[in-house]
N, C-alpha and C. Protein backbone atom coordinates (compact mmCIF):
# COMPACT_ATOMS: atom_id res chain seq x y z
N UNK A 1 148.23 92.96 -25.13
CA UNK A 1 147.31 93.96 -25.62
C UNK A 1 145.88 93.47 -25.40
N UNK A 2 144.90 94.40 -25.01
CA UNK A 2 143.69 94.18 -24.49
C UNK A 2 142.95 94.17 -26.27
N UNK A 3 141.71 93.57 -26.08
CA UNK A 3 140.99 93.47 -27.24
C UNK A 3 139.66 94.87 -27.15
N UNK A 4 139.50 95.24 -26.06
CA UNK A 4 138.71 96.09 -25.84
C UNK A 4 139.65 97.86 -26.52
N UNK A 5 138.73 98.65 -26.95
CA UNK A 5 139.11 100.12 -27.26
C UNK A 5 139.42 100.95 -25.62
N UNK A 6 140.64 101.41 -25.94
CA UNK A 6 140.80 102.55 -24.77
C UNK A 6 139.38 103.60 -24.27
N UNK A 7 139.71 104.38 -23.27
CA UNK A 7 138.48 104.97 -23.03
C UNK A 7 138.99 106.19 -23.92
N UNK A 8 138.11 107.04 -24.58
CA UNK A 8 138.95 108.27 -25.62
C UNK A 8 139.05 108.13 -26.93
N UNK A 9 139.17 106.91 -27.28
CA UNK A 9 139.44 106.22 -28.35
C UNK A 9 137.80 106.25 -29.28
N UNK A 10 137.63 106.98 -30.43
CA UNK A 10 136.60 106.81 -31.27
C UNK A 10 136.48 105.90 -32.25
N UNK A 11 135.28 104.95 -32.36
CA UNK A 11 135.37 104.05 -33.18
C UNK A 11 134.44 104.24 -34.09
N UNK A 12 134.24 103.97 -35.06
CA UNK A 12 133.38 104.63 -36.28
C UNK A 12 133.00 103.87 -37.15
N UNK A 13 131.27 103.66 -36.85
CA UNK A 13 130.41 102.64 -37.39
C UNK A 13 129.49 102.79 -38.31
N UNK A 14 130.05 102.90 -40.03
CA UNK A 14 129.26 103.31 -40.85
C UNK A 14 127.77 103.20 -41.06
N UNK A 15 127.01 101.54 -40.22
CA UNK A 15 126.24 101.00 -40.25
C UNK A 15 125.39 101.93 -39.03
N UNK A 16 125.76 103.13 -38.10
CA UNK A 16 125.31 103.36 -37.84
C UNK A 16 124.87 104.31 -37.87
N UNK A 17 124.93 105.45 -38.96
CA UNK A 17 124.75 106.74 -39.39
C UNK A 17 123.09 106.49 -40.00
N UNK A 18 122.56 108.19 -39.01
CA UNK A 18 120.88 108.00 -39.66
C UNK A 18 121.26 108.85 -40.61
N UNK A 19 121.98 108.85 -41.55
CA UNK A 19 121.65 109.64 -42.76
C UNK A 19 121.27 108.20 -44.20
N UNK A 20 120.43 108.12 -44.12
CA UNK A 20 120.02 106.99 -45.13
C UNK A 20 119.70 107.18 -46.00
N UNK A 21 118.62 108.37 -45.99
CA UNK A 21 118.45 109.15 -46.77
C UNK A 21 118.81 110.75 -47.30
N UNK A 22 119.23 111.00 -48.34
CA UNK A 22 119.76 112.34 -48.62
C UNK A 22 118.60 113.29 -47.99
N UNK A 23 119.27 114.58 -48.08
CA UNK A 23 118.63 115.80 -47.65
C UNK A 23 118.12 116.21 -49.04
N UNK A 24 117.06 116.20 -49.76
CA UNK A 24 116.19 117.37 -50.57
C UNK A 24 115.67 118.07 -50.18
N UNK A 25 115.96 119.37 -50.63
CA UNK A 25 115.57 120.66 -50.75
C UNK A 25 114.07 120.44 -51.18
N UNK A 26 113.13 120.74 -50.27
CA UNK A 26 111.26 121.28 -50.78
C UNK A 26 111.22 121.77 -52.29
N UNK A 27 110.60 121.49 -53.07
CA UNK A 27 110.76 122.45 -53.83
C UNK A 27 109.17 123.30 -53.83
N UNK A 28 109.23 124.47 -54.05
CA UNK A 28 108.01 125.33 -53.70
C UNK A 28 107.22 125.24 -55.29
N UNK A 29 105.80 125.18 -54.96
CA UNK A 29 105.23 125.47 -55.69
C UNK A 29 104.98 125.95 -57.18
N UNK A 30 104.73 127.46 -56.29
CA UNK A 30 105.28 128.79 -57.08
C UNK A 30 105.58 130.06 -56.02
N UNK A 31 106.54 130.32 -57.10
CA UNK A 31 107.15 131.32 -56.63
C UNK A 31 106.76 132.63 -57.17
N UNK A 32 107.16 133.69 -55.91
CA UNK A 32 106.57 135.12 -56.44
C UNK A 32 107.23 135.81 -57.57
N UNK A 33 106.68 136.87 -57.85
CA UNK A 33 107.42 137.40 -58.98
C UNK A 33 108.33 138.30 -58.64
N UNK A 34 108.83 138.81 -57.53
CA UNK A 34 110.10 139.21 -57.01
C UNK A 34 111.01 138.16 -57.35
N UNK A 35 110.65 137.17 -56.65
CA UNK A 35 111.62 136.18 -56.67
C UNK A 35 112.21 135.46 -58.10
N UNK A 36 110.93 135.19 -58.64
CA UNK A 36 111.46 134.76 -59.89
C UNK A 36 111.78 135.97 -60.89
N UNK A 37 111.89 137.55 -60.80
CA UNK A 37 112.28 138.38 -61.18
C UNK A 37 113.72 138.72 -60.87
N UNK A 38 113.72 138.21 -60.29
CA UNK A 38 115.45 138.39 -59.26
C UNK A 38 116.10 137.38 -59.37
N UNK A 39 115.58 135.70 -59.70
CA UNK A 39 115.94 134.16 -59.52
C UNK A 39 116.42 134.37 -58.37
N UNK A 40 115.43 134.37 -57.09
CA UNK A 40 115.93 134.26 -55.94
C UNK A 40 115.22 132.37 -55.47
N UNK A 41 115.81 132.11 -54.37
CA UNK A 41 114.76 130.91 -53.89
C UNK A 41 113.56 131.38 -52.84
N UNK A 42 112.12 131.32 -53.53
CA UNK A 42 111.67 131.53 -53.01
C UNK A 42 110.40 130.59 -51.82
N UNK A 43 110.59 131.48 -50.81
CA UNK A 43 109.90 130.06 -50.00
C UNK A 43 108.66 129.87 -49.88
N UNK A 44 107.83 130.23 -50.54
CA UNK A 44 106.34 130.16 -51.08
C UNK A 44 105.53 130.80 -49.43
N UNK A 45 105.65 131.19 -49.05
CA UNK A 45 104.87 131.83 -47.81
C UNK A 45 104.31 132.53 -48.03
N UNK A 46 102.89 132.54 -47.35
CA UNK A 46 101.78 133.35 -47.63
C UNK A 46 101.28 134.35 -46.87
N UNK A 47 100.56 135.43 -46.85
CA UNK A 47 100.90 136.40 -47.82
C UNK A 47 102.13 136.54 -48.35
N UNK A 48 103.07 136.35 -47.68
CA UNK A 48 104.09 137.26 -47.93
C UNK A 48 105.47 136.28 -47.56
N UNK A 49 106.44 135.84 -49.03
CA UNK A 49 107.17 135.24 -48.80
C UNK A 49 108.19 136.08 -47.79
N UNK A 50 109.52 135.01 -47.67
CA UNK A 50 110.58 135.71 -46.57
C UNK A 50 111.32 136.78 -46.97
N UNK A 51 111.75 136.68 -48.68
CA UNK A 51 112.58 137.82 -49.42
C UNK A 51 111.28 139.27 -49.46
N UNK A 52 110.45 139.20 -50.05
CA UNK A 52 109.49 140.43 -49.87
C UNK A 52 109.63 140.69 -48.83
N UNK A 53 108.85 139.81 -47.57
CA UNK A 53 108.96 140.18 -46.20
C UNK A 53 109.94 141.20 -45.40
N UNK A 54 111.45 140.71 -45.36
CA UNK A 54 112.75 141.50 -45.42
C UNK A 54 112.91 142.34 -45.85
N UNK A 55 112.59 142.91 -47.26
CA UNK A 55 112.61 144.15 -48.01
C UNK A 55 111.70 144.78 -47.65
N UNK A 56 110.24 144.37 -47.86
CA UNK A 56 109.42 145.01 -47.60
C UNK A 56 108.50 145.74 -49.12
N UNK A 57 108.87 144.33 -50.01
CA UNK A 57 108.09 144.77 -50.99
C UNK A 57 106.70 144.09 -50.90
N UNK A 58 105.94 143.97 -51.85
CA UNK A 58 104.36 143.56 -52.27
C UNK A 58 104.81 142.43 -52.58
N UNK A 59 104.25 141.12 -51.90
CA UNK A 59 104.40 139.47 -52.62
C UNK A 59 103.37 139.28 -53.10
N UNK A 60 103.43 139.31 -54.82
CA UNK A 60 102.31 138.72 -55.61
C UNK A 60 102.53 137.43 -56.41
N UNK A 61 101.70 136.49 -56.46
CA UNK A 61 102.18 135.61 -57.13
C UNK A 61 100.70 135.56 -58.38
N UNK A 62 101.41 134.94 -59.45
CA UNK A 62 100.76 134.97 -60.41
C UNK A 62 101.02 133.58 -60.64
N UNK A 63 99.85 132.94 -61.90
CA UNK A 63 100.01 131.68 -61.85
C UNK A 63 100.89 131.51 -63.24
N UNK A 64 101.84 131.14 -63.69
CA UNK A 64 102.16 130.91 -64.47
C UNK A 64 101.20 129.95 -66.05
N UNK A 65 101.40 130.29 -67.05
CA UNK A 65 100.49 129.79 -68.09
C UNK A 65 100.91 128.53 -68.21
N UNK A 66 100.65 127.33 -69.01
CA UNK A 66 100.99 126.24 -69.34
C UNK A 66 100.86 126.33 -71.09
N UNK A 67 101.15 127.71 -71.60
CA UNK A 67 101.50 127.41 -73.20
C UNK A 67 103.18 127.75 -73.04
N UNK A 68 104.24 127.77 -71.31
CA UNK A 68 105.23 127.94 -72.37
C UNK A 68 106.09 126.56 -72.39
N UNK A 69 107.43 127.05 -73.44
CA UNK A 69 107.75 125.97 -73.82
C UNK A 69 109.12 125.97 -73.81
């Protein structure tokens, strides 16, 4: 038996995977009030996020207060 791998033959080298780091999700800003009226994910795009965009509603964003709790 040869010490070398057949040709075909996959060998699988944990040490060599570029995933090193996980994938996180962006998190946006703020979101419009469609979106957070709906709890959709929204992708903060300006004017006009992608869910408004598609529908074809008004993207307004408002700033949220810092008294809630």
């Amino acid at each position: 038996m040869s010490s070398h791998p057949t040709t075909g033959q996959y060998n699988y080298n944990p040490s060599m995977d570029d995933d090193s780091s996980p994938r996180v999700p962006r998190r946006t800003a703020m979101a419009c009030q469609f979106c957070r009226g709906r709890k959709l994910k929204c992708d903060g795009s300006r004017p006009s996020c992608g869910n408004c965009n598609r529908r074809g509603y008004p993207c307004v964003y408002t700033p949220v207060g810092s008294e809630q709790k």
